[in-house]
Protein backbone atom coordinates (compact mmCIF):
# COMPACT_ATOMS: atom_id res chain seq x y z
CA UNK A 1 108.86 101.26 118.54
CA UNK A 2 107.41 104.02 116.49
CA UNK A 3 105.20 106.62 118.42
CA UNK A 4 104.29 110.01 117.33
CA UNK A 5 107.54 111.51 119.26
CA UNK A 6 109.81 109.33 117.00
CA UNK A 7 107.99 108.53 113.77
CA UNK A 8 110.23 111.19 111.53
CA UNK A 9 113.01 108.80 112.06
CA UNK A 10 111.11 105.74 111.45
CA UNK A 11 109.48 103.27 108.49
CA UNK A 12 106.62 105.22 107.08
CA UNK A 13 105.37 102.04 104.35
CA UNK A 14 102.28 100.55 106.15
CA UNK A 15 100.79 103.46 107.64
CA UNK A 16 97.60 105.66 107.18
CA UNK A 17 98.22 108.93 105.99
CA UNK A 18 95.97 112.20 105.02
CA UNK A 19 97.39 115.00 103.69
CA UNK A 20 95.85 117.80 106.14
CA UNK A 21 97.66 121.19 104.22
CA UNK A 22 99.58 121.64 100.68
CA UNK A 23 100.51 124.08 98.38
CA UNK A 24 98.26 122.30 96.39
CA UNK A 25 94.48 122.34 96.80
CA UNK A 26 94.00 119.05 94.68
CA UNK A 27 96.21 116.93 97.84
CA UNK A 28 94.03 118.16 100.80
CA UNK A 29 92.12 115.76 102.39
CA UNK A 30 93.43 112.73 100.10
CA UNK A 31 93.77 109.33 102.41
CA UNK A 32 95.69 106.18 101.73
CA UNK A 33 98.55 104.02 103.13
CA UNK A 34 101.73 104.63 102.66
CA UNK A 35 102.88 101.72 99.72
CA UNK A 36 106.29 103.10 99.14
CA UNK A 37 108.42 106.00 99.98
CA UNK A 38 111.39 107.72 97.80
CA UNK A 39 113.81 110.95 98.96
CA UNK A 40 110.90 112.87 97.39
CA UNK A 41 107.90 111.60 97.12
CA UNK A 42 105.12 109.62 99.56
CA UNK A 43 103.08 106.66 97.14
CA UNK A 44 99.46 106.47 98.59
CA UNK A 45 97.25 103.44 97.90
CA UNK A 46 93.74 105.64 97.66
CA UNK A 47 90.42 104.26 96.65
CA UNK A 48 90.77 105.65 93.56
CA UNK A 49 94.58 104.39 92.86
CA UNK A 50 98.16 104.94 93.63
CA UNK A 51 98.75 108.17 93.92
CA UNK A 52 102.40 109.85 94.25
CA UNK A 53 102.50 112.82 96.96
CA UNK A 54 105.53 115.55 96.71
CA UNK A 55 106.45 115.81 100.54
CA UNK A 56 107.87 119.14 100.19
CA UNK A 57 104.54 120.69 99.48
CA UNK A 58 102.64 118.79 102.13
CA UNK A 59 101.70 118.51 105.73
CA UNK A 60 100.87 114.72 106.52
CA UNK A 61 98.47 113.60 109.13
CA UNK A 62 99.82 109.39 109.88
CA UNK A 63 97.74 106.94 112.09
CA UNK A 64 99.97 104.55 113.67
CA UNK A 65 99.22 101.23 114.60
CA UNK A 66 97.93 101.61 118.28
CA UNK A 67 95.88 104.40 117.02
CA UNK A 68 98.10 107.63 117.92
CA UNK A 69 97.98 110.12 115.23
CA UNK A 70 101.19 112.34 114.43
CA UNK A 71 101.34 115.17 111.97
CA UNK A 72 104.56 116.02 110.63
CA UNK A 73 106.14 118.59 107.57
CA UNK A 74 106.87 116.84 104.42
CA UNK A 75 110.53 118.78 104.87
CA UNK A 76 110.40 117.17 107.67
CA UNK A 77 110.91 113.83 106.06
CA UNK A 78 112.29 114.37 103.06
CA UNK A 79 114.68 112.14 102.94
CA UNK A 80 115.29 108.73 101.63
CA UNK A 81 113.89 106.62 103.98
CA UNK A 82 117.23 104.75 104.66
CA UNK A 83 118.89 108.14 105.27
CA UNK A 84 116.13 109.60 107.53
CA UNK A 85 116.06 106.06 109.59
CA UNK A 86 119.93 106.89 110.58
CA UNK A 87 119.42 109.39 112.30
CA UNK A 88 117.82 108.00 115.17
CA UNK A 89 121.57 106.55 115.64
């Protein structure tokens, strides 16, 4: 089950996400869900479009389902998401 504890090692597509710091000023504050995921980069279904987020240069701020709300580094998760889900093995 993913909680904010675990949720580096778990399926990010679905979720909420705001990007809450980035080396970029154009990324803060920008909301969507999650739509896909790469090694690299985070794709964000926004109001105004898909929009593909380097997680190197970002801070993310997910809501997950039951509400609980976990920030974590981009470095943190930059991984492919089949890689990153093995290590919770």
């Amino acid at each position: 089950m993913r909680s904010a504890h675990n949720l580096k090692v778990h399926e990010l597509i679905g979720l909420a996400a705001r990007i809450t710091k980035s080396s970029s000023r154009q990324w803060i504050g920008l909301e969507g869900k999650v739509i896909d995921e790469t090694k690299n980069l985070l794709v964000l279904e926004t109001k105004n479009g898909e929009k593909r987020i380097p997680k190197n240069s970002c801070t993310f701020l997910f809501t997950l389902e039951n509400g609980e709300k976990a920030e974590l580094e981009g470095k943190e998760i930059a991984f492919r998401p089949e890689e990153r889900t093995k290590k919770a093995l």
